[in-house]
C-alpha atoms as a PDB file:
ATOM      1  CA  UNK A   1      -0.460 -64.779 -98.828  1.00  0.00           C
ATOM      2  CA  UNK A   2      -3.404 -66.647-100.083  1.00  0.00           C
ATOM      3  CA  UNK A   3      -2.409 -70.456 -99.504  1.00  0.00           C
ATOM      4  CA  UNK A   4      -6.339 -71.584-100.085  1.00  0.00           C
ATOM      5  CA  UNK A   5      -6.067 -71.031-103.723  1.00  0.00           C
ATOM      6  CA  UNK A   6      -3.637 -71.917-106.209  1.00  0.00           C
ATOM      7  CA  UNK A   7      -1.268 -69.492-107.508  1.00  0.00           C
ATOM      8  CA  UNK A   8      -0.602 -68.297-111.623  1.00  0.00           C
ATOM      9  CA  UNK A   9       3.150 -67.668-110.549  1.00  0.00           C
ATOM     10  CA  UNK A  10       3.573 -70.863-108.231  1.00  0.00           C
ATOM     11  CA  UNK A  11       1.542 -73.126-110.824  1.00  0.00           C
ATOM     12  CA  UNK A  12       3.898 -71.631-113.701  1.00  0.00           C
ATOM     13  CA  UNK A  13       6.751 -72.387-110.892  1.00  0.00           C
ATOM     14  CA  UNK A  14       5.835 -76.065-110.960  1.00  0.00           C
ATOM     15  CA  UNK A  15       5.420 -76.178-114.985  1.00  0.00           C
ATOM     16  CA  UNK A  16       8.967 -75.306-115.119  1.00  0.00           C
ATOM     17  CA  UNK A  17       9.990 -77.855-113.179  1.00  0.00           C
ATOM     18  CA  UNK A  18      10.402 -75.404-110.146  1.00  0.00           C
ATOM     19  CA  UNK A  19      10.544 -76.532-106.052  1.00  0.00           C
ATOM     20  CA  UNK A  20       8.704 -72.550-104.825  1.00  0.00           C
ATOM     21  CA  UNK A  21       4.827 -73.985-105.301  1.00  0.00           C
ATOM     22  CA  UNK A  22       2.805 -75.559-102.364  1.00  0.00           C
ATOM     23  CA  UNK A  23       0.338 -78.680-102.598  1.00  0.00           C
ATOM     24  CA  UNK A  24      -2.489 -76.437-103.538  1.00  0.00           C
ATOM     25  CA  UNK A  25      -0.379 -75.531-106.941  1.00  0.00           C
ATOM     26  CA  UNK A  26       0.897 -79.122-107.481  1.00  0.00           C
ATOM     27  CA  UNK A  27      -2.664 -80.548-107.331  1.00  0.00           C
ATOM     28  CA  UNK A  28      -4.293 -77.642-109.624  1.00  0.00           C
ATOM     29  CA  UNK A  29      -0.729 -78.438-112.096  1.00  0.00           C
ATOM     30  CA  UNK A  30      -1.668 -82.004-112.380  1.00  0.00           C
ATOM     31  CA  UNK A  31      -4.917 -81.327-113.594  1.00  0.00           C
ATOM     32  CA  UNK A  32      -4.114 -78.811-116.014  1.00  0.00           C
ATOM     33  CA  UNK A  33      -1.489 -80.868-117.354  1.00  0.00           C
ATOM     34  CA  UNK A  34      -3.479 -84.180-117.027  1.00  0.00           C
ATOM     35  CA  UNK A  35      -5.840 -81.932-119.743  1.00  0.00           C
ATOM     36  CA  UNK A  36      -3.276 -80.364-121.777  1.00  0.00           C
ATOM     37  CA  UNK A  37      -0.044 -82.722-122.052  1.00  0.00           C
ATOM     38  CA  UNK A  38       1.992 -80.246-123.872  1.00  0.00           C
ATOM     39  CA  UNK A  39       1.262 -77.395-121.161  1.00  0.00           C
ATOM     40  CA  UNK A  40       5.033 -77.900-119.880  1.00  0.00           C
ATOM     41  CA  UNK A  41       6.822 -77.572-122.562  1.00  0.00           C
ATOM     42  CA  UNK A  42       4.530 -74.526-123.578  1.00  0.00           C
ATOM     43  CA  UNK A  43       5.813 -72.806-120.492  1.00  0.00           C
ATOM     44  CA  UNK A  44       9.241 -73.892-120.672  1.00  0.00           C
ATOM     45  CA  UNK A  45       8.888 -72.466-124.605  1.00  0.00           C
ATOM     46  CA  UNK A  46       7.476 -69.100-123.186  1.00  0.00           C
ATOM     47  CA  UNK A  47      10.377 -68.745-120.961  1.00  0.00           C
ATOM     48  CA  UNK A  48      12.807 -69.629-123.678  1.00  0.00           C
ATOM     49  CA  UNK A  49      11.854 -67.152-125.613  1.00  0.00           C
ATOM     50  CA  UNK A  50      11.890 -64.666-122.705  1.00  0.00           C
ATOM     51  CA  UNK A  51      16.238 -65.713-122.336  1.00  0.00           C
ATOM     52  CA  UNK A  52      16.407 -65.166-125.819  1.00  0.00           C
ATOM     53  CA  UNK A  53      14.418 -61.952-126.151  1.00  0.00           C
ATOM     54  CA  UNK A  54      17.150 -60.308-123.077  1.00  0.00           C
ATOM     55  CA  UNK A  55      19.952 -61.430-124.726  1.00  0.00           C
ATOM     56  CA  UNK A  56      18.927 -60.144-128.463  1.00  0.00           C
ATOM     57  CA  UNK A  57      17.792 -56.856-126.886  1.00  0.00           C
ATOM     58  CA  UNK A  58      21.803 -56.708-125.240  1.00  0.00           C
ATOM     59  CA  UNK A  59      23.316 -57.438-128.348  1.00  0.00           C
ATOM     60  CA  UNK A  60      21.049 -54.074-129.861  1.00  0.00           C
ATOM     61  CA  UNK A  61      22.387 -52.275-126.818  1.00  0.00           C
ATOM     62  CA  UNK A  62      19.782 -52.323-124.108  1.00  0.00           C
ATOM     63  CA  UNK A  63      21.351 -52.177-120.665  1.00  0.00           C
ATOM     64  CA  UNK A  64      17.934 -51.702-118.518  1.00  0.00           C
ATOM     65  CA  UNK A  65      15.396 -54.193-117.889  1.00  0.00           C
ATOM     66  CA  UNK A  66      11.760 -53.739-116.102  1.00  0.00           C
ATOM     67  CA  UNK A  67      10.220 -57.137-115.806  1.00  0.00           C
ATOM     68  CA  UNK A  68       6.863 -56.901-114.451  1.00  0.00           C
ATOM     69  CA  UNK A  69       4.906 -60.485-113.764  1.00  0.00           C
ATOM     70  CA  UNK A  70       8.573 -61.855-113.112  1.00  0.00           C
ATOM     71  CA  UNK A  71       6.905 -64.809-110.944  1.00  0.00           C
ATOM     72  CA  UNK A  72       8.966 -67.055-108.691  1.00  0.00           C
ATOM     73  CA  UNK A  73      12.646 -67.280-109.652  1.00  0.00           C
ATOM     74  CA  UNK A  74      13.663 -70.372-111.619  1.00  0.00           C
ATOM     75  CA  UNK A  75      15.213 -72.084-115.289  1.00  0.00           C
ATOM     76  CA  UNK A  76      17.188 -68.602-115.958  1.00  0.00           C
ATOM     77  CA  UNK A  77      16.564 -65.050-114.462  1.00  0.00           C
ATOM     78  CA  UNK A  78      16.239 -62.601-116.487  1.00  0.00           C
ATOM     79  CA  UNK A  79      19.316 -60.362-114.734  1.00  0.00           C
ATOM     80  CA  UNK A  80      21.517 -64.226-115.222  1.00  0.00           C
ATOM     81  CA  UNK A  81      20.639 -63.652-118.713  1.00  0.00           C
ATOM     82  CA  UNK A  82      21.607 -60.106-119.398  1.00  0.00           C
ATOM     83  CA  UNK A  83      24.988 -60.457-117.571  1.00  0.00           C
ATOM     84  CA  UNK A  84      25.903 -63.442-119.538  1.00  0.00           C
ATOM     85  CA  UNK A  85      26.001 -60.882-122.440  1.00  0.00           C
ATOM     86  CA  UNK A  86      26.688 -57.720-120.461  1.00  0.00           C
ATOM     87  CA  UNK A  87      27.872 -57.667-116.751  1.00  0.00           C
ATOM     88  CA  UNK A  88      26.585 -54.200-116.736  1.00  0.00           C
ATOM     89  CA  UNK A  89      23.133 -54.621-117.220  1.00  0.00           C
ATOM     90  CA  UNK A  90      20.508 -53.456-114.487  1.00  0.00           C
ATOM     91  CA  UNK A  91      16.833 -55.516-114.148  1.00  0.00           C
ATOM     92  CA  UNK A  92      14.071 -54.104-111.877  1.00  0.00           C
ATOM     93  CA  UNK A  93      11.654 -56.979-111.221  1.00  0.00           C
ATOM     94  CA  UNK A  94       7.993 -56.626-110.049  1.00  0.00           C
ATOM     95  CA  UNK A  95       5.498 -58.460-109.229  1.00  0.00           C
ATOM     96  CA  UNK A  96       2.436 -58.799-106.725  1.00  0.00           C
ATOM     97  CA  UNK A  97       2.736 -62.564-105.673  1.00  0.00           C
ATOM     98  CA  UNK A  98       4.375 -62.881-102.272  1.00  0.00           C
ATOM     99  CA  UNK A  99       5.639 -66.134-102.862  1.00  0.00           C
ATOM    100  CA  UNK A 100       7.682 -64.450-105.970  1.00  0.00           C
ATOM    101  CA  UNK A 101       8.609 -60.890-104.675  1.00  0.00           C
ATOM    102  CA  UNK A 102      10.083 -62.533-101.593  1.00  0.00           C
ATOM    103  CA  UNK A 103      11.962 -65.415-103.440  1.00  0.00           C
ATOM    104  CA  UNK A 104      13.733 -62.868-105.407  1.00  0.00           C
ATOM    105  CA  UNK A 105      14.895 -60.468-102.656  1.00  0.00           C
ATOM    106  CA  UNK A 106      16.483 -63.861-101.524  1.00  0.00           C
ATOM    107  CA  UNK A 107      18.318 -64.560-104.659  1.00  0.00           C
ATOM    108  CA  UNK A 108      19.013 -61.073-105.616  1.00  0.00           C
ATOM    109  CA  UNK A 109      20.303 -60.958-101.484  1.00  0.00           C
ATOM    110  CA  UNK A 110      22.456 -63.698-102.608  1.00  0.00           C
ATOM    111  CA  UNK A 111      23.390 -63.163-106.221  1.00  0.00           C
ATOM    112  CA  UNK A 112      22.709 -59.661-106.830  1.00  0.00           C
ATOM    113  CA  UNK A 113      24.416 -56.537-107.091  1.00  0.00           C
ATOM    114  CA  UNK A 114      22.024 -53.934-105.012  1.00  0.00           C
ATOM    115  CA  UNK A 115      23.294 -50.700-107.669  1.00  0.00           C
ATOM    116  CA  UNK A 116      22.748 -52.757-110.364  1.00  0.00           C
ATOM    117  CA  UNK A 117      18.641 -55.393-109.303  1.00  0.00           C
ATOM    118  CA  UNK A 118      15.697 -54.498-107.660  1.00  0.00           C
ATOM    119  CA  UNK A 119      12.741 -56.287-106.511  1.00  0.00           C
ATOM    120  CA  UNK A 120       9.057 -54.629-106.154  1.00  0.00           C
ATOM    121  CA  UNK A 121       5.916 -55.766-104.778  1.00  0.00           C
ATOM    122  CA  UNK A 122       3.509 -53.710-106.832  1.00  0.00           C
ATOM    123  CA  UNK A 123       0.501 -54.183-109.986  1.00  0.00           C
ATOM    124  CA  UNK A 124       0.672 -53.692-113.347  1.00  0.00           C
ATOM    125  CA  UNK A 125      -2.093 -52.435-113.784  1.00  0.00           C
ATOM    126  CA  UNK A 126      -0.912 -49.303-111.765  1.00  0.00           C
ATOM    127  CA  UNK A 127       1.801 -47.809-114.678  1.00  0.00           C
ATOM    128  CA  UNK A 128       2.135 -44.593-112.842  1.00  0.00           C
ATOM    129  CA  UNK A 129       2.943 -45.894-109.416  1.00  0.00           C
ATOM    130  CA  UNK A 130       5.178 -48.401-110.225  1.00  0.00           C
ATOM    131  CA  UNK A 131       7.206 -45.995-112.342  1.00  0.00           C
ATOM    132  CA  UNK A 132       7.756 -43.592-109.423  1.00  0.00           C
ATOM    133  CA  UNK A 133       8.673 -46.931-107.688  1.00  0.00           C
ATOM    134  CA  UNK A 134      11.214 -47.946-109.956  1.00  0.00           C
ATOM    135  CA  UNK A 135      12.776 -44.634-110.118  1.00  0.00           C
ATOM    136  CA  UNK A 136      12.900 -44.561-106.265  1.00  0.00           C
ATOM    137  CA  UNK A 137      15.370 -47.746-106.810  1.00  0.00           C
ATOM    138  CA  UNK A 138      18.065 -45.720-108.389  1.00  0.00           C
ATOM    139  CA  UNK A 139      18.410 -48.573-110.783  1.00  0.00           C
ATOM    140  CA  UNK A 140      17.032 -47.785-114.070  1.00  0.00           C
ATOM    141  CA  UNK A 141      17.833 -44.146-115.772  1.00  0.00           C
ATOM    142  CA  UNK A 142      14.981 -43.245-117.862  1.00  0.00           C
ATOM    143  CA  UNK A 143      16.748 -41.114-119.500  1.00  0.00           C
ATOM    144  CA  UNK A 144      18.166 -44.262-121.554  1.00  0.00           C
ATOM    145  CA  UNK A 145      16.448 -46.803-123.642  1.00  0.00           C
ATOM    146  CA  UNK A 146      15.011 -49.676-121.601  1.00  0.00           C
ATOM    147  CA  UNK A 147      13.405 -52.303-122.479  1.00  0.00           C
ATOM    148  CA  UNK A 148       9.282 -54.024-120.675  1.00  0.00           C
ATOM    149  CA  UNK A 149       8.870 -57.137-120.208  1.00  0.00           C
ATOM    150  CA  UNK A 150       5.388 -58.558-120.130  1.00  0.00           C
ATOM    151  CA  UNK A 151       5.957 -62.145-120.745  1.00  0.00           C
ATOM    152  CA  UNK A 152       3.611 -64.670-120.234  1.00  0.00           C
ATOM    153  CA  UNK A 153       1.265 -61.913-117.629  1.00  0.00           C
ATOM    154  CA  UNK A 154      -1.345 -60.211-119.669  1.00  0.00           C
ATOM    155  CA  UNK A 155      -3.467 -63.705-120.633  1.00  0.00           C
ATOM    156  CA  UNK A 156      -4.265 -63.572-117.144  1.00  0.00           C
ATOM    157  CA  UNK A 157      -7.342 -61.211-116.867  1.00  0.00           C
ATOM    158  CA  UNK A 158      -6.495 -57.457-114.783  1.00  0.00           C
ATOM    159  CA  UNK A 159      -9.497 -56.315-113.655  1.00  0.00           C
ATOM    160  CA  UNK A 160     -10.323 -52.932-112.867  1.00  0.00           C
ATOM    161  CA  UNK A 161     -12.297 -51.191-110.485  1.00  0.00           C
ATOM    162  CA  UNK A 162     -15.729 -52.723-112.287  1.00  0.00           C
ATOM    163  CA  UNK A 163     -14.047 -56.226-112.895  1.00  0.00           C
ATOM    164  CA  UNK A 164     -13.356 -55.149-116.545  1.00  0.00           C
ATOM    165  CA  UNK A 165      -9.613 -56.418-117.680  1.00  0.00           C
ATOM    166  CA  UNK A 166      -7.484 -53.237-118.056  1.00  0.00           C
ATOM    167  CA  UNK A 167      -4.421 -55.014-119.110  1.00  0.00           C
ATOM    168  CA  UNK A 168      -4.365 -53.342-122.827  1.00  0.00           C
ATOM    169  CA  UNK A 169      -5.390 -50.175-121.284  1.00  0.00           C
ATOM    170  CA  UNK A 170      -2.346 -50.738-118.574  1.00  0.00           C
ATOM    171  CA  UNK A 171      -0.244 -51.657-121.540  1.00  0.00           C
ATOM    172  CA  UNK A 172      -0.719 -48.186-123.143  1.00  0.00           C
ATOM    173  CA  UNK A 173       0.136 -46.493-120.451  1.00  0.00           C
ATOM    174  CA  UNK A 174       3.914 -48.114-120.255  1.00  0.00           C
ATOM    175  CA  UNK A 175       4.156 -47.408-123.698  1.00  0.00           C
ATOM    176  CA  UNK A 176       3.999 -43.539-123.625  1.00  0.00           C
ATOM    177  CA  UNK A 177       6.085 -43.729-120.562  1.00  0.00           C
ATOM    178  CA  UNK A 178       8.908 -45.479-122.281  1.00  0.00           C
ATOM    179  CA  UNK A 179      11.153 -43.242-124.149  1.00  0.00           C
ATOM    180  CA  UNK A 180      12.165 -43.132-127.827  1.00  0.00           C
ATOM    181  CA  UNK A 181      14.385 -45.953-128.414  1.00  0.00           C
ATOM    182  CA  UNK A 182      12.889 -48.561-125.775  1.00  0.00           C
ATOM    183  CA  UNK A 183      11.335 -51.894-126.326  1.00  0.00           C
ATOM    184  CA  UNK A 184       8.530 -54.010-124.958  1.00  0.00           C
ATOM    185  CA  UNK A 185       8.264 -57.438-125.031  1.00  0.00           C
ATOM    186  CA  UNK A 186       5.429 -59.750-125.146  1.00  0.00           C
ATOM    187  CA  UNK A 187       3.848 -62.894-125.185  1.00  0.00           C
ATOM    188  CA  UNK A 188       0.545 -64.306-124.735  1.00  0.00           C
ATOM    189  CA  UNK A 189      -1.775 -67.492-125.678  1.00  0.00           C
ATOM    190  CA  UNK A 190      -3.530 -67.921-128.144  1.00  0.00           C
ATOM    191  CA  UNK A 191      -6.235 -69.212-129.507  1.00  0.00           C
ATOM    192  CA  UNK A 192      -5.798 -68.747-133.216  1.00  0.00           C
ATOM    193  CA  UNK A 193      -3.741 -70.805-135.623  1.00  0.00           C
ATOM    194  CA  UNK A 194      -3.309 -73.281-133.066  1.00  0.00           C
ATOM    195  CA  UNK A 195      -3.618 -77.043-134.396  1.00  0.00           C
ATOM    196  CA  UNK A 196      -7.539 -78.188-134.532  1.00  0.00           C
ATOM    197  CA  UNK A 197      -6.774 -80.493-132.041  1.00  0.00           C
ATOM    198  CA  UNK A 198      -5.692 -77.897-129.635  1.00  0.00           C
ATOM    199  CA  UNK A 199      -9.086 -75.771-129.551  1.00  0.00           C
ATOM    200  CA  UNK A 200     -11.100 -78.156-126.701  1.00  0.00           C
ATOM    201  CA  UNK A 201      -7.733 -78.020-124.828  1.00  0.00           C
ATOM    202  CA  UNK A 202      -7.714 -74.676-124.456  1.00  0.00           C
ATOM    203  CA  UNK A 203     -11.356 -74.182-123.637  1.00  0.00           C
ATOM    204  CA  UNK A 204     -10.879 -76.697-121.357  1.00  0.00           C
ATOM    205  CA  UNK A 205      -7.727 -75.206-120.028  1.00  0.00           C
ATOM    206  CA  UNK A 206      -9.462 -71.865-119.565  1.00  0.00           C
ATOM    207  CA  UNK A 207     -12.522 -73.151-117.174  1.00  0.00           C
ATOM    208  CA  UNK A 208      -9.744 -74.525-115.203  1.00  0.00           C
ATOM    209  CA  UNK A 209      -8.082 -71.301-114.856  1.00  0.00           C
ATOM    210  CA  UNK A 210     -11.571 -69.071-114.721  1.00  0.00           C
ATOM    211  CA  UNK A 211     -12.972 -71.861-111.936  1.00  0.00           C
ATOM    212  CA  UNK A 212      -9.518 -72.484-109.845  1.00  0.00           C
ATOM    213  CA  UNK A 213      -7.245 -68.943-110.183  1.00  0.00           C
ATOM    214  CA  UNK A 214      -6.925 -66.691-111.555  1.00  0.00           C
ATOM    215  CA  UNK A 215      -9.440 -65.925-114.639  1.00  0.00           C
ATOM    216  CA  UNK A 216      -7.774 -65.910-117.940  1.00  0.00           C
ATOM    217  CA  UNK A 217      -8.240 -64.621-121.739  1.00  0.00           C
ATOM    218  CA  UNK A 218      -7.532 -66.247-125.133  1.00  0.00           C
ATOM    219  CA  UNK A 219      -6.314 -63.001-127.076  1.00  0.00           C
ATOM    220  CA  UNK A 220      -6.475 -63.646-131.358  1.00  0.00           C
ATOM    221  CA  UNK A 221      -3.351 -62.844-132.591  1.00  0.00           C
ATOM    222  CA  UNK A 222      -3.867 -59.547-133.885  1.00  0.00           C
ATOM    223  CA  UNK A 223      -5.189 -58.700-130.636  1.00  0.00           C
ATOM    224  CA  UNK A 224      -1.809 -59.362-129.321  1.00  0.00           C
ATOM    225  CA  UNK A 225      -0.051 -57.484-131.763  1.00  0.00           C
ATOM    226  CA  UNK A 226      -2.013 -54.314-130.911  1.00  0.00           C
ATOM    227  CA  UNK A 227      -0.254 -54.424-126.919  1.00  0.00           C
ATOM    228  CA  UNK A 228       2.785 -53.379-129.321  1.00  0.00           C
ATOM    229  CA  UNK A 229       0.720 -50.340-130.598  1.00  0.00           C
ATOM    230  CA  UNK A 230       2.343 -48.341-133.234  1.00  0.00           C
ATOM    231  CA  UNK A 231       6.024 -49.631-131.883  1.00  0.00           C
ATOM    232  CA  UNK A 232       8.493 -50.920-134.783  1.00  0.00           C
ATOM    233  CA  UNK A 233       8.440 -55.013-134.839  1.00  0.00           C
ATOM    234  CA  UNK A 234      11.829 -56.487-134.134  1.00  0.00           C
ATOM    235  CA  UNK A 235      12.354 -58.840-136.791  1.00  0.00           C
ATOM    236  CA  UNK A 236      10.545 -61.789-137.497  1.00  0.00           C
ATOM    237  CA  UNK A 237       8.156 -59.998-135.955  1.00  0.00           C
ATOM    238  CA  UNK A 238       4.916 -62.031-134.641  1.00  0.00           C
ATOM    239  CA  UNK A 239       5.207 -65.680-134.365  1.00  0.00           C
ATOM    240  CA  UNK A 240       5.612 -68.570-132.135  1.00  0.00           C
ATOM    241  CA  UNK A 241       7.807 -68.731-128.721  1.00  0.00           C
ATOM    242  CA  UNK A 242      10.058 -71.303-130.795  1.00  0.00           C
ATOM    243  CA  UNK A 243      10.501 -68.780-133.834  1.00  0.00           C
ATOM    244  CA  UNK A 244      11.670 -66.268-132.139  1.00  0.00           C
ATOM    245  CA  UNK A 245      15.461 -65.997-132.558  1.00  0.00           C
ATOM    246  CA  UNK A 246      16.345 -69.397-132.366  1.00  0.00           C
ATOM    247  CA  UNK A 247      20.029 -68.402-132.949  1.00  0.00           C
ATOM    248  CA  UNK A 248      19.790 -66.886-129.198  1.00  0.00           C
ATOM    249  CA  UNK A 249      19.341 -69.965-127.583  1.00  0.00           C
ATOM    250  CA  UNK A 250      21.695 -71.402-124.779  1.00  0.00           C
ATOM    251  CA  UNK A 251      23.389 -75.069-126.254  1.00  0.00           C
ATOM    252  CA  UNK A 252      22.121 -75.853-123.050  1.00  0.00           C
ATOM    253  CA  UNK A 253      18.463 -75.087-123.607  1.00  0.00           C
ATOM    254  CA  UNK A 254      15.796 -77.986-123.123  1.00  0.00           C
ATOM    255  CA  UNK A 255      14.358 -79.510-126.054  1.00  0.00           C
ATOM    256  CA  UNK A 256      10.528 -79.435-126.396  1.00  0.00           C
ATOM    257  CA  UNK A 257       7.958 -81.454-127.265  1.00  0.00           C
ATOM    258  CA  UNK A 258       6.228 -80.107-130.632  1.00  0.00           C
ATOM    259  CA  UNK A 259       5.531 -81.255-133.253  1.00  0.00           C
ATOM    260  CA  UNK A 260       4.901 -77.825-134.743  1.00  0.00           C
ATOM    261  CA  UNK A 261       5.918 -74.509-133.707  1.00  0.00           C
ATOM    262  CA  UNK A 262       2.363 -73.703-133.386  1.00  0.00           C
ATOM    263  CA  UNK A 263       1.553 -76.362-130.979  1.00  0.00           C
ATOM    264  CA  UNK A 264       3.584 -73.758-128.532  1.00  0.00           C
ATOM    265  CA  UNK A 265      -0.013 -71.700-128.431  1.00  0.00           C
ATOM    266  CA  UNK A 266       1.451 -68.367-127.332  1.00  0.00           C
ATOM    267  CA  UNK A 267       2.051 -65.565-130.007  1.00  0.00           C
ATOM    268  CA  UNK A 268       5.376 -63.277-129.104  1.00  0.00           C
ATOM    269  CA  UNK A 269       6.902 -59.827-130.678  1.00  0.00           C
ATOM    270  CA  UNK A 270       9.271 -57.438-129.651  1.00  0.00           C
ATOM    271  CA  UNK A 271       8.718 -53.882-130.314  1.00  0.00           C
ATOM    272  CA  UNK A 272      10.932 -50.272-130.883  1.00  0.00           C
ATOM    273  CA  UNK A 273       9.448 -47.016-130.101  1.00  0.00           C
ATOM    274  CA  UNK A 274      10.115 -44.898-132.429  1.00  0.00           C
END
């Protein structure tokens, strides 16, 4: 566990408002924020959307979930969400922060139902492996849709064995190894069609992230809609983490802070296989 730098999960942890981050993640938090005011409610957006992407993909019948880049437990789960609609659902979460893998072992110890959650330590950017590992977990059948979720995870760069970012590459991969009838789900910031007065942020927020973490990537937004490759778009499509289903949200959801959807910075869709 790497305690000398901070942490994406931990720091997105303390953006939400979470208590699993350490002083290194507070410290880098308050400067990113002290840059980018609206970063928290930009998270708490992105994880918004993530409740109310689970519980339209229930309501269309999905009963599996594979979350990979869950982070740290906290504001909603995505297994809380799914039963709310459908006490039979089953989530498999990975991820490859200690800090997050072991924090939900201790909540799915508590909370959890062992045939129905799973927690992996493991990469994304190793499809392959980590589908062999989620088989081994009896949890998900693959012989039923399922739906991916890669919220929030592929803006931060996943380099490969020359320090080029596979994530795209990765991202293929999971989608020839879902079957027909699956989804993924996605979000990611950026840097296009975001208010002019955004633009510096961003930079700005960037060299904090490339300098401090881990190293991230501004993706334009048709970028971003390529991770969905030739996979039907769930209505509306591409848009903003507030414009995504609003009819899914909780009555007890936290407002935000914009002024404009697009003041959210972080482009979403849902995708069908065919």
């Amino acid at each position: 566990m790497d305690l000398d730098h901070p942490s994406v999960a931990r720091v997105y942890d303390f953006l939400l408002g979470g208590s699993s981050n350490w002083a290194i993640d507070r410290a880098f938090g308050e400067r990113v924020v002290g840059k980018f005011p609206l970063l928290k409610s930009v998270a708490v957006a992105n994880r918004l959307y993530l409740h109310r992407a689970v519980r339209h993909l229930v309501r269309l019948g999905v009963r599996q979930f594979i979350d990979i880049g869950s982070g740290i437990p906290t504001m909603g789960n995505t297994h809380q969400i799914a039963d709310e609609v459908a006490s039979d659902s089953k989530v498999v979460y990975i991820d490859n922060e200690p800090v997050a893998v072991a924090h939900s072992r201790y909540l799915l110890d508590k909370q959890g139902d062992p045939a129905r959650h799973a927690v992996i330590h493991g990469d994304m950017r190793d499809p392959d492996g980590l589908w062999e590992r989620v088989a081994e977990t009896g949890v998900i059948d693959f012989g039923q849709p399922l739906a991916v979720l890669l919220v929030a995870v592929l803006h931060v760069q996943q380099p490969g064995v020359d320090g080029t970012d596979v994530g795209p590459q990765s991202v293929a991969r999971y989608r020839e190894l879902l079957n027909s009838g699956s989804y993924l789900v996605v979000s990611h910031v950026t840097d296009e069609g975001v208010p002019p007065e955004l633009d510096q942020k961003l930079v700005e927020l960037k060299a904090l992230y490339d300098g401090s973490s881990s190293p991230v990537v501004w993706r334009k937004q048709n970028e971003i809609r390529a991770l969905l490759g030739d996979f039907e778009l769930v209505p509306p499509g591409m848009t903003w983490t507030p414009l995504w289903h609003p009819e899914e949200s909780s009555p007890d959801s936290p407002a935000l802070e914009f002024n404009r959807p697009e003041e959210s910075v972080i482009w979403v869709g849902v995708g069908r296989k065919p």
